[in-house]
N, C-alpha and C. Protein backbone atom coordinates (compact mmCIF):
# COMPACT_ATOMS: atom_id res chain seq x y z
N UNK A 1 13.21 -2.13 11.44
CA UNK A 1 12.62 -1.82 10.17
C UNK A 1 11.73 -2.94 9.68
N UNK A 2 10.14 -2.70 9.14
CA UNK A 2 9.89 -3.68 8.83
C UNK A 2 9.14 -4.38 9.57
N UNK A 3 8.81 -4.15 10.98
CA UNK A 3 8.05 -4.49 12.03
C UNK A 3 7.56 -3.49 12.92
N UNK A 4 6.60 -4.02 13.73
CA UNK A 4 5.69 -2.98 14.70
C UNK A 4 5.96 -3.80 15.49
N UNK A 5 7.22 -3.43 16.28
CA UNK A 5 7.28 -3.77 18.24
C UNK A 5 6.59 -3.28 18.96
N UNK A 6 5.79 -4.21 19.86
CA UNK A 6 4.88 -3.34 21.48
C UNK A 6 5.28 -3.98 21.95
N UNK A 7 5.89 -2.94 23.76
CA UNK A 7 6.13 -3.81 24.19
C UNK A 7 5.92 -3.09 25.74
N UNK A 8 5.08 -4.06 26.77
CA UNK A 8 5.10 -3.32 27.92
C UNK A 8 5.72 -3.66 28.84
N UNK A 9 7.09 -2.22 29.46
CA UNK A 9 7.98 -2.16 30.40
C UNK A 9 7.44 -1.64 31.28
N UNK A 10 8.16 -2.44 32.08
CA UNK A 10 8.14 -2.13 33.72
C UNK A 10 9.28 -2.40 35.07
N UNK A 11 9.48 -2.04 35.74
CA UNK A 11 10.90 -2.27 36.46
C UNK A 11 11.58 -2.93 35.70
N UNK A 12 11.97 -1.73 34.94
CA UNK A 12 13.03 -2.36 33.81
C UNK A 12 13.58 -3.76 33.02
N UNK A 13 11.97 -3.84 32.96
CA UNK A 13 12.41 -5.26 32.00
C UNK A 13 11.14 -4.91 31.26
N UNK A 14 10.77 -6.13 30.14
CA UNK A 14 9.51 -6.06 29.64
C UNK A 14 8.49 -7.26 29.98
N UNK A 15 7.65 -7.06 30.38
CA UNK A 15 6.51 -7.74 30.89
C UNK A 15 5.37 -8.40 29.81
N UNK A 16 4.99 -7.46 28.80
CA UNK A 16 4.38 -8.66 27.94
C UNK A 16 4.51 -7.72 26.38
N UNK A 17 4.70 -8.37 25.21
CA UNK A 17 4.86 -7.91 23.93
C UNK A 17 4.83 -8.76 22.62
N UNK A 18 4.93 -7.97 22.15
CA UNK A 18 4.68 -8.27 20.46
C UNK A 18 5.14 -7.84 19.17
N UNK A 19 5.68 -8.79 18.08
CA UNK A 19 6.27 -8.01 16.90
C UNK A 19 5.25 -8.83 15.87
N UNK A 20 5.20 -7.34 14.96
CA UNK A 20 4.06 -7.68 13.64
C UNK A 20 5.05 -7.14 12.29
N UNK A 21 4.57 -8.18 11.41
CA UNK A 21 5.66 -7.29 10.55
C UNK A 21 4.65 -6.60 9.54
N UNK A 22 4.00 -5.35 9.74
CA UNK A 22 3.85 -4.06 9.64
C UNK A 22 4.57 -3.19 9.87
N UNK A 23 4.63 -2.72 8.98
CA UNK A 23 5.36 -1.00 8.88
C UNK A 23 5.67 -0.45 7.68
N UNK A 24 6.08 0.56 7.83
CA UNK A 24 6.27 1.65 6.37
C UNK A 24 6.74 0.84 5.37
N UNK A 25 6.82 -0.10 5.32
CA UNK A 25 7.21 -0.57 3.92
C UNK A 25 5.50 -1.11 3.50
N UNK A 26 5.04 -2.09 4.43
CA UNK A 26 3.50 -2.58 4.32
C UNK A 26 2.65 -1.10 3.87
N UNK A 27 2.82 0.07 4.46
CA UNK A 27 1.66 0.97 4.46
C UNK A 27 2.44 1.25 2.73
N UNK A 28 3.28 1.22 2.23
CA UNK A 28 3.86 1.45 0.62
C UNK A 28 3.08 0.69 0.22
N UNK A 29 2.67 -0.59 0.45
CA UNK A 29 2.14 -1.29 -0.23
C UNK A 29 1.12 -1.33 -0.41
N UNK A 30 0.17 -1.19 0.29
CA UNK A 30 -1.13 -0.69 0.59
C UNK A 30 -1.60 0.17 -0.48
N UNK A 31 -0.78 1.19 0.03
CA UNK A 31 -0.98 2.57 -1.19
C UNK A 31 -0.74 2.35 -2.74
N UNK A 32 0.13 1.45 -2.64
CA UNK A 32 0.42 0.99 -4.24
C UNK A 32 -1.28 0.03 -4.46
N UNK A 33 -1.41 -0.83 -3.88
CA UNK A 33 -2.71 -1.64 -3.83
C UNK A 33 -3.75 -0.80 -4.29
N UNK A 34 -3.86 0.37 -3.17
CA UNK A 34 -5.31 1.10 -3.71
C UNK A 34 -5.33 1.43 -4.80
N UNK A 35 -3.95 2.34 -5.11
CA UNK A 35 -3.74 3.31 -6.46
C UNK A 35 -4.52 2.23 -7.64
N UNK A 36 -4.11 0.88 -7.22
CA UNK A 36 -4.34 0.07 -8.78
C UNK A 36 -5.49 -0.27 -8.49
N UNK A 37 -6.16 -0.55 -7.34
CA UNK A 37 -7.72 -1.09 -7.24
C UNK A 37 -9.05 0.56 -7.80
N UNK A 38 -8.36 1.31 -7.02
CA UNK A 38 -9.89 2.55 -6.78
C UNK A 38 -9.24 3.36 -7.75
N UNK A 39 -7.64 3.36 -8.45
CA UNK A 39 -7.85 4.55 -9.98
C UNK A 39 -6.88 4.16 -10.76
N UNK A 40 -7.05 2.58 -10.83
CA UNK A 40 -6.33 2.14 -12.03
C UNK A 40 -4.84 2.51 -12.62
N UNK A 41 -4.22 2.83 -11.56
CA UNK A 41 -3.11 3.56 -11.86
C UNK A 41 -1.79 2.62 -11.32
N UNK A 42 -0.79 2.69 -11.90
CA UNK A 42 0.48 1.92 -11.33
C UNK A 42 1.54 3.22 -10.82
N UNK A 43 1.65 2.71 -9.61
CA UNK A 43 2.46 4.10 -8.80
C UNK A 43 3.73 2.97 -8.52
N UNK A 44 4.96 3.70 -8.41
CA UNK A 44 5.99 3.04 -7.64
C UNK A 44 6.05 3.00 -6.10
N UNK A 45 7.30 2.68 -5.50
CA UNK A 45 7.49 2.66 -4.28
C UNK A 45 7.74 3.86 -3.84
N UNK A 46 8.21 4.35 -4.50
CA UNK A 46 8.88 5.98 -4.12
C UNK A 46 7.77 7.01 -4.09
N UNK A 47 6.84 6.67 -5.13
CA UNK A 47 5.53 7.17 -4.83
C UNK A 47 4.94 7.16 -3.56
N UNK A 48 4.63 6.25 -3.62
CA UNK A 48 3.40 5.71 -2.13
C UNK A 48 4.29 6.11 -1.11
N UNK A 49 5.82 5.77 -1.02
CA UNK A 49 6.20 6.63 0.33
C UNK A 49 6.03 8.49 0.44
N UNK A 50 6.26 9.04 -0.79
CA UNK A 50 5.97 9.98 -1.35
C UNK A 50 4.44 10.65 -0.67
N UNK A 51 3.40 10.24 -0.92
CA UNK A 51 1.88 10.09 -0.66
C UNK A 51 2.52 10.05 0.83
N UNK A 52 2.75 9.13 1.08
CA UNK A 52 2.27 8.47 2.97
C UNK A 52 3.05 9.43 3.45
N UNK A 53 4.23 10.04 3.82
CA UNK A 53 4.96 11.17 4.70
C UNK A 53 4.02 12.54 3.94
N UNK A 54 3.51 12.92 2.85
CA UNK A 54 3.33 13.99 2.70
C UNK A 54 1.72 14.17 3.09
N UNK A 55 0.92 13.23 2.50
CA UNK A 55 -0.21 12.95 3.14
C UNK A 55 -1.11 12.32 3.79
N UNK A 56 -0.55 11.49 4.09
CA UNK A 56 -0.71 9.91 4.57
C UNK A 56 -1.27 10.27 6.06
N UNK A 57 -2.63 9.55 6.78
CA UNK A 57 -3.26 9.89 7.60
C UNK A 57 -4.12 8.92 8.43
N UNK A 58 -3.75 8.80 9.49
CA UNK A 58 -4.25 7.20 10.47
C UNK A 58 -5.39 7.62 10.81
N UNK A 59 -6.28 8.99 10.88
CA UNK A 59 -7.40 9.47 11.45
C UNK A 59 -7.37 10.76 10.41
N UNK A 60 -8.87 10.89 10.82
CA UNK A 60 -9.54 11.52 9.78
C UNK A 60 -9.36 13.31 10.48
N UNK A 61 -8.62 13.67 9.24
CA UNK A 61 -7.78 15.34 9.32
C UNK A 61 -8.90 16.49 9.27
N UNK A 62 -8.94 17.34 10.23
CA UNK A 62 -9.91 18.10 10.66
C UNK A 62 -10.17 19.28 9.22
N UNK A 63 -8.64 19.45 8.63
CA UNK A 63 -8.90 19.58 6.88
C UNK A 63 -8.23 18.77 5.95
N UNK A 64 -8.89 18.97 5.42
CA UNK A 64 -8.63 17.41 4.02
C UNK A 64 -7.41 18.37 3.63
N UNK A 65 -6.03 17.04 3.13
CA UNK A 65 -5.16 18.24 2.31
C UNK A 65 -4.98 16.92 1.20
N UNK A 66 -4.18 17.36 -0.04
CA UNK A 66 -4.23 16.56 -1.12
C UNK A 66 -3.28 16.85 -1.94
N UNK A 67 -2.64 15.84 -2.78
CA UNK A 67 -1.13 16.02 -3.41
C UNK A 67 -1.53 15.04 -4.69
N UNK A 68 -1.09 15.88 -5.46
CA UNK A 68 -1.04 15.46 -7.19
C UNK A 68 -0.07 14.06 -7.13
N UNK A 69 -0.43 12.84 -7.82
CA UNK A 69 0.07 11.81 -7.91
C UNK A 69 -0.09 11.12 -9.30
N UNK A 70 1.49 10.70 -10.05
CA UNK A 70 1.56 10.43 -11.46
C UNK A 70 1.61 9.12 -11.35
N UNK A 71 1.46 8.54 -12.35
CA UNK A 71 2.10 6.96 -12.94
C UNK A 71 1.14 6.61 -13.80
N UNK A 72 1.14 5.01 -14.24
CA UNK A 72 0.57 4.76 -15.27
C UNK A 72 -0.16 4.17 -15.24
N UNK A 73 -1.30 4.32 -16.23
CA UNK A 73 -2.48 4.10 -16.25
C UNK A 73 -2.76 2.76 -16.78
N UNK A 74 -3.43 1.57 -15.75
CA UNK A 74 -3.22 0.43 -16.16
C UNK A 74 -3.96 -0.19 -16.96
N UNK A 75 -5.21 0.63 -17.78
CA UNK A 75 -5.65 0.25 -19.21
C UNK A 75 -5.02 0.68 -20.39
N UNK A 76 -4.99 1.94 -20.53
CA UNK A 76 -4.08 2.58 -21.77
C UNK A 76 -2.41 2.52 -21.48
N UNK A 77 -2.18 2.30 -20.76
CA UNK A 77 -0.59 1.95 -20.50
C UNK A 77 -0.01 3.43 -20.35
N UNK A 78 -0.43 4.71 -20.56
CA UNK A 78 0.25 5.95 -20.95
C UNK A 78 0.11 6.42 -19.79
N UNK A 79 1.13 7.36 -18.96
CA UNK A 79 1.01 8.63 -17.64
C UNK A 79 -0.31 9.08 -17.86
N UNK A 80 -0.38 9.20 -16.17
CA UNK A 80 -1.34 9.98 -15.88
C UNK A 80 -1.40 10.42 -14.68
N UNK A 81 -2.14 11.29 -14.43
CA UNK A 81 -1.66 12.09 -12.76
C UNK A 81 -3.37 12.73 -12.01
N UNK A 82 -3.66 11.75 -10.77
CA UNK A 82 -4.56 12.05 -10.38
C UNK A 82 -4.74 12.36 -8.97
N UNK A 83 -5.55 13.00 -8.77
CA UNK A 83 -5.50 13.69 -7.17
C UNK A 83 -5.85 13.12 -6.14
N UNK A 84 -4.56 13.24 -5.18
CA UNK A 84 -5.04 12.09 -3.73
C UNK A 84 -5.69 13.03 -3.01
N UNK A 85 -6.30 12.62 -1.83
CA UNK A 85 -6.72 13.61 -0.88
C UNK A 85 -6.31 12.55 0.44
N UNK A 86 -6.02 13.14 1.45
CA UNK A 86 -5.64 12.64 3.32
C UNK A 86 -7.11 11.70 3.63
N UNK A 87 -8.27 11.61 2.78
CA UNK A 87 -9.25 10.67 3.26
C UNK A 87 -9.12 9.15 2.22
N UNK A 88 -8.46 10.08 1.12
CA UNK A 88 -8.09 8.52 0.14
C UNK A 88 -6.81 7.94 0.92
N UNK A 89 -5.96 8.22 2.08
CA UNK A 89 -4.32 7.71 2.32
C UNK A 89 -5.26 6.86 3.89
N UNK A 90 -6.57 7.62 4.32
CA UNK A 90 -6.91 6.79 5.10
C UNK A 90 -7.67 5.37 5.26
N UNK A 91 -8.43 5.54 3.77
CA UNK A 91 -9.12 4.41 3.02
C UNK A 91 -7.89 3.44 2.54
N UNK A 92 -6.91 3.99 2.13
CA UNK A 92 -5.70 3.37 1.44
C UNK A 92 -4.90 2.37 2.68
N UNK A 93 -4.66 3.04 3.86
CA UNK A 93 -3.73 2.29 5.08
C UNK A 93 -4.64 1.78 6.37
N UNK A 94 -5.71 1.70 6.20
CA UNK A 94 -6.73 1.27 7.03
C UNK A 94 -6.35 -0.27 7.68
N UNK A 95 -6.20 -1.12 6.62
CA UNK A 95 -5.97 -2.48 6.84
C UNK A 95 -4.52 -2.36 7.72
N UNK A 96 -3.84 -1.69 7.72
CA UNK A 96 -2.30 -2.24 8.24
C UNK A 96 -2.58 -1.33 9.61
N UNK A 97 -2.80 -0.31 9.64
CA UNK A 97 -3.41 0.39 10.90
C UNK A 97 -4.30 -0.43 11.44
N UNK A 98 -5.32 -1.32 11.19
CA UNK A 98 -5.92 -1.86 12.22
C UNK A 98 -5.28 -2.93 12.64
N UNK A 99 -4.23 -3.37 11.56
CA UNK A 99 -3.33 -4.34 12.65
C UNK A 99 -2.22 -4.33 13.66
N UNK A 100 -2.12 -2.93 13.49
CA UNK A 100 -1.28 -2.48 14.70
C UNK A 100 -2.14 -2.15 15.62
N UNK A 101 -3.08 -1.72 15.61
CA UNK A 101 -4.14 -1.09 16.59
C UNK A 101 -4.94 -2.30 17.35
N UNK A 102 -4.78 -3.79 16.65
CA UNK A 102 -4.98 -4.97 17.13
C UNK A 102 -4.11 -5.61 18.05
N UNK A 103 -2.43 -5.06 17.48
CA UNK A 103 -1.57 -5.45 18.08
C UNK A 103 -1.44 -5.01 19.53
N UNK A 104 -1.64 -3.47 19.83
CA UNK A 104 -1.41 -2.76 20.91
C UNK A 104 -2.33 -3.35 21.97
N UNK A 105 -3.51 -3.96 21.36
CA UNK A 105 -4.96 -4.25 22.30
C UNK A 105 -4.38 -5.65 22.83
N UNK A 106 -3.90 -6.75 21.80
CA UNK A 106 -3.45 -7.70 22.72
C UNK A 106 -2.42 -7.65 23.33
N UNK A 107 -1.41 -6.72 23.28
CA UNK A 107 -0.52 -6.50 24.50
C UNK A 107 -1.12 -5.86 26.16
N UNK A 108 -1.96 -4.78 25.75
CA UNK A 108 -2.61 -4.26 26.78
C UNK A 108 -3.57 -5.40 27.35
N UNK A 109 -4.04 -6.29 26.89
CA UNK A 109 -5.02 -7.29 27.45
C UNK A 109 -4.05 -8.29 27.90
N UNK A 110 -2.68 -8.65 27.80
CA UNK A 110 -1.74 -9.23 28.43
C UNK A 110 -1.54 -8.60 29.70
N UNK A 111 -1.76 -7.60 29.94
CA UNK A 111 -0.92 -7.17 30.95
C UNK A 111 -1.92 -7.20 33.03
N UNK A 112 -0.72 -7.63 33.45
CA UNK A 112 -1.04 -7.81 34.78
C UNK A 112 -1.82 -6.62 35.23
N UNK A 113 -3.01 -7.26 35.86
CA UNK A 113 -3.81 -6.25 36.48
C UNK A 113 -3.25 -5.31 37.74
N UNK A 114 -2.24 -5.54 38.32
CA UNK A 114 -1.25 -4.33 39.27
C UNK A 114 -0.68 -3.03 38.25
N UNK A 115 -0.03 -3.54 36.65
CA UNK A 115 0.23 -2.45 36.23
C UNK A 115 -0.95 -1.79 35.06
N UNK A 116 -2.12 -1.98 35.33
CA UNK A 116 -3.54 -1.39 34.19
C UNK A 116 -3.19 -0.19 34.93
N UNK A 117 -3.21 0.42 35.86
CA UNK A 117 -3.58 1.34 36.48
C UNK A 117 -2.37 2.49 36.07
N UNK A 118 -1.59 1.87 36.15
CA UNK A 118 -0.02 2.55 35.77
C UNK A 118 0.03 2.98 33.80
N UNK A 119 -0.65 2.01 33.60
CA UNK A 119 -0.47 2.29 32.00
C UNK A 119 -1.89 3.11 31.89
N UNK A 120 -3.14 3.21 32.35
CA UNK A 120 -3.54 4.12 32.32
C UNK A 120 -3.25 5.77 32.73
N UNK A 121 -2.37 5.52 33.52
CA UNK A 121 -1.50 7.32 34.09
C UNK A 121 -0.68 7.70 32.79
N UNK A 122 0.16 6.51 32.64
CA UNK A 122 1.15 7.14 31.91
C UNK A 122 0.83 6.59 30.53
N UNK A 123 0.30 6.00 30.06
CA UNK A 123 -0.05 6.18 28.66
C UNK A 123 0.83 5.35 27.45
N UNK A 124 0.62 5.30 25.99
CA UNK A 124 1.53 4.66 25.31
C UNK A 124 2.45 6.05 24.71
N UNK A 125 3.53 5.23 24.57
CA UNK A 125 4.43 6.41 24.03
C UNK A 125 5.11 5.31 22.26
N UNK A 126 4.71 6.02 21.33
CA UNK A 126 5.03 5.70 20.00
C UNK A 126 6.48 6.32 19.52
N UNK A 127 7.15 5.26 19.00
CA UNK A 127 8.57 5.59 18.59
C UNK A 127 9.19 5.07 17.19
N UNK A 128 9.52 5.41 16.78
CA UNK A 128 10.03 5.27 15.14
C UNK A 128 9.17 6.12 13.88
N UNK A 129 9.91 5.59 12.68
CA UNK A 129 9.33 6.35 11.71
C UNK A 129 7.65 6.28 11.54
N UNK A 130 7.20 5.08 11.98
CA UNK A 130 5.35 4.91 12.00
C UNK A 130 5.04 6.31 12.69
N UNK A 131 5.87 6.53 13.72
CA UNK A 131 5.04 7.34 14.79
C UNK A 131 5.53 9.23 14.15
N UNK A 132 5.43 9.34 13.09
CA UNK A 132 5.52 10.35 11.97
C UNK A 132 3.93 10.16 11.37
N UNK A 133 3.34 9.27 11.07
CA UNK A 133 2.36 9.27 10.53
C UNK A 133 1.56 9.87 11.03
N UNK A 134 0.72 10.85 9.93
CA UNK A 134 -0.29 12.09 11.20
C UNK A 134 -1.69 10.95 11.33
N UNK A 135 -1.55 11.26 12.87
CA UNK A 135 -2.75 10.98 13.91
C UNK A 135 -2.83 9.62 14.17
N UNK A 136 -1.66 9.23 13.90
CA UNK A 136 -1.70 7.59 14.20
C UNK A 136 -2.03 7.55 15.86
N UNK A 137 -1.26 8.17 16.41
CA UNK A 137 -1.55 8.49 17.98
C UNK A 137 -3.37 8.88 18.43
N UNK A 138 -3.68 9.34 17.61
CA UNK A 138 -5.29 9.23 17.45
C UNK A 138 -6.33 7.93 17.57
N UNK A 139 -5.62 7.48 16.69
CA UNK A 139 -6.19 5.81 16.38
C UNK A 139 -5.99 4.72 16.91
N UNK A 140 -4.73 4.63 17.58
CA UNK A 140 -4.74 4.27 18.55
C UNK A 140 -4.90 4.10 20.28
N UNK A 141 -4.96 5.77 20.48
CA UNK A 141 -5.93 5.84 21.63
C UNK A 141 -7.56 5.76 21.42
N UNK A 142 -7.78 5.76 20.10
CA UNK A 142 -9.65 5.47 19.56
C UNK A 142 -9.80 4.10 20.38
N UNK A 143 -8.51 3.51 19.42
CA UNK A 143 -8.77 1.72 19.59
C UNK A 143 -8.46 1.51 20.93
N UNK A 144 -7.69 2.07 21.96
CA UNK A 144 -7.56 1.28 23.24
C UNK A 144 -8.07 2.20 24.00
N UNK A 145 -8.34 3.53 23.92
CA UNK A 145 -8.82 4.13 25.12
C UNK A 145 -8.06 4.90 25.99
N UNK A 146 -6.67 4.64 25.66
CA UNK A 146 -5.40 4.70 26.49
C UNK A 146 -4.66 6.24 25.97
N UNK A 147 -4.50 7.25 27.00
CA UNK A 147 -3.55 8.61 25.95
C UNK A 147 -2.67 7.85 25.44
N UNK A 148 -2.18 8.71 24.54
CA UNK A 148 -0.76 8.01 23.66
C UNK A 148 -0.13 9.59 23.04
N UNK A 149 1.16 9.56 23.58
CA UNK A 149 1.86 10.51 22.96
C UNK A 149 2.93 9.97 21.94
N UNK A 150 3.88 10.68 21.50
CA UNK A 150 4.93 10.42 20.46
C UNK A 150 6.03 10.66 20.51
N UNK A 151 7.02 10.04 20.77
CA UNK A 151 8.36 10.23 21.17
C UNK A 151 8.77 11.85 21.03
N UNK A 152 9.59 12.27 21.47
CA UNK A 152 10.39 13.72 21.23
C UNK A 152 11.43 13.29 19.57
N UNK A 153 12.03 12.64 19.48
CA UNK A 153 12.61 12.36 18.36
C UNK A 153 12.62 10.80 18.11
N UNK A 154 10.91 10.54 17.56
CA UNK A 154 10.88 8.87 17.53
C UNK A 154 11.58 8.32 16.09
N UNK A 155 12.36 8.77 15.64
CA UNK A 155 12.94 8.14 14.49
C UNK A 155 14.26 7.87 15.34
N UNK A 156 14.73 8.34 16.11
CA UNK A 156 16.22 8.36 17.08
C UNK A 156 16.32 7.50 18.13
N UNK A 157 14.92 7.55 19.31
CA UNK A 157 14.68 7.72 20.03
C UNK A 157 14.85 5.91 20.48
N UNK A 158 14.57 5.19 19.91
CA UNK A 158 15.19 3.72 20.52
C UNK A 158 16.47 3.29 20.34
N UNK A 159 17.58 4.14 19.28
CA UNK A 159 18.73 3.76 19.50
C UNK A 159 19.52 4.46 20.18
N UNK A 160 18.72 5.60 20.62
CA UNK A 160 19.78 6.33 22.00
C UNK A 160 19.45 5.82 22.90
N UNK A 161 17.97 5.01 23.22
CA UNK A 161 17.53 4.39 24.57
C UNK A 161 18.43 3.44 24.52
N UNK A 162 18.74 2.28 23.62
CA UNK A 162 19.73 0.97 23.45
C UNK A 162 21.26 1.59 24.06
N UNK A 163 21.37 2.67 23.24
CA UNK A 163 22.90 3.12 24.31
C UNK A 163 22.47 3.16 25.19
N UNK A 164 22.19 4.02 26.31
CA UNK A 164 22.17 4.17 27.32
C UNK A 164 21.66 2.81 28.38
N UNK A 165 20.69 1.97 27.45
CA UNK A 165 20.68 0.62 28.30
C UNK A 165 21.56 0.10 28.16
N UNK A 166 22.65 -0.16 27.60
CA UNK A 166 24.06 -0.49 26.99
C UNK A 166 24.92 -0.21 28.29
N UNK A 167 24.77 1.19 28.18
CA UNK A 167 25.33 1.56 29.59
C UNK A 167 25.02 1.03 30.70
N UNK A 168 24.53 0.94 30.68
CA UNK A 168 23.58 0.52 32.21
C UNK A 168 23.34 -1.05 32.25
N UNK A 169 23.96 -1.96 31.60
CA UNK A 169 23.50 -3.51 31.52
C UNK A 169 23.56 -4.06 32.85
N UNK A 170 24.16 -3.50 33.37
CA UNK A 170 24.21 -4.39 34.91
C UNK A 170 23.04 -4.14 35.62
N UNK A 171 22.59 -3.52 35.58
CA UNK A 171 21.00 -2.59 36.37
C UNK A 171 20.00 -3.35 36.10
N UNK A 172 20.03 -3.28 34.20
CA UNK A 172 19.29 -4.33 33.75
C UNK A 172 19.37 -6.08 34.35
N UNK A 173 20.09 -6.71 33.72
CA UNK A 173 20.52 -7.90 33.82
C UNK A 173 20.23 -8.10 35.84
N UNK A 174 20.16 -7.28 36.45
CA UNK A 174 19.78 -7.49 37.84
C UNK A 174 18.22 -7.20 38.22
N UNK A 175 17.37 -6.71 37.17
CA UNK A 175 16.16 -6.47 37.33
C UNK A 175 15.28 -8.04 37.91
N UNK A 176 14.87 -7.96 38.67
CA UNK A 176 13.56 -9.27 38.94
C UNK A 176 12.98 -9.51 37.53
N UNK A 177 12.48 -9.01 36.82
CA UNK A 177 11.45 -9.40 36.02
C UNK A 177 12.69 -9.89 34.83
N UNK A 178 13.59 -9.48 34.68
CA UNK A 178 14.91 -10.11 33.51
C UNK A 178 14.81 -11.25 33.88
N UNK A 179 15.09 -11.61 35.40
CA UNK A 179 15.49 -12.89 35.80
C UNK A 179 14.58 -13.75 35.62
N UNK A 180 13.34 -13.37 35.52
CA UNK A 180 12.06 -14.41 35.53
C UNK A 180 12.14 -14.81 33.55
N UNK A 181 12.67 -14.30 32.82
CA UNK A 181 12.35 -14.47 31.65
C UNK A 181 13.91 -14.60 31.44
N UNK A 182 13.61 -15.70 30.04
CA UNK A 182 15.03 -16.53 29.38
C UNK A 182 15.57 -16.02 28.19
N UNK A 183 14.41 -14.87 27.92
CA UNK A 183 15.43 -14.56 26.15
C UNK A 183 15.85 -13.08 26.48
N UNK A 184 15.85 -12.95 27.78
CA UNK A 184 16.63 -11.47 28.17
C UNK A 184 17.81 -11.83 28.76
């Protein structure tokens, strides 16, 4: 929670990666940021997460959709409720999306030229609550070039992988590439 892990595996270990601390709490913030910069408005947290799962958008939506948004108005101090649209949530999370989309590029530019070829077949696969955000998978194959799909259940989907590597620690812990590295 709280960070954007990349990380590229291969014979079961990981070969080169990165943690940013971006994520759904940063893109809240963001959205709170704009609300007060481009319409003067003070939104809560519950808001902007509110906005970001309902309309919140990493690439630009083939139809605009848009959701009524209240709070207070930071000259007259009194409610007020003004209309977002999926191109204001992309103007709004732009900055934290391009730093994940920065992040993914210097992992992929880490990586050994034997497995480019392999991560071009098989592609990035996005997991956790980020990878809910519509078309983030968009924007980041914009930015690297690379397909990118989205977990089957990426809100789940790394702590059932952790069991099952759990299970399996000996497999791991015997991998070549574990052995070459000290904080595995």
């Amino acid at each position: 929670g709280g960070t954007t892990d990349i990380a590229l595996i291969a014979l079961g270990g990981i070969v080169a990666s990165t943690s940013i601390k971006v994520a759904g709490d940063k893109f809240d913030e963001a959205i709170i940021k704009y609300m007060r910069k481009k319409h003067k408005l003070y939104i809560g947290e519950r808001t902007a997460e509110e906005l970001k799962k309902s309309i919140g958008t990493a690439f630009t939506r083939p139809k605009e959709v848009s959701m009524h948004c209240s709070g207070r108005d930071l000259v007259t101090g009194l409610p007020r409720e003004v209309n977002m649209t999926s191109n204001d949530m992309l103007e709004a999370l732009d900055e934290p999306l391009q730093q994940i989309c920065e992040a993914a590029h210097s992992v992929l530019e880490k990586t050994p030229p034997e497995l480019a070829a392999d991560i071009s077949d098989s592609g990035i696969i996005l997991t956790g609550g980020g990878a809910l955000l519509w078309g983030i998978d968009k924007r980041i194959k914009q930015r690297t070039g690379i397909k990118v799909a989205i977990a089957e259940e990426p809100t789940t989907c790394v702590a059932k992988g952790t069991g099952m590597a759990l299970d399996n620690l000996r497999v791991i812990e015997s991998s070549r590439l574990n052995k070459r590295q000290s904080y595995i």
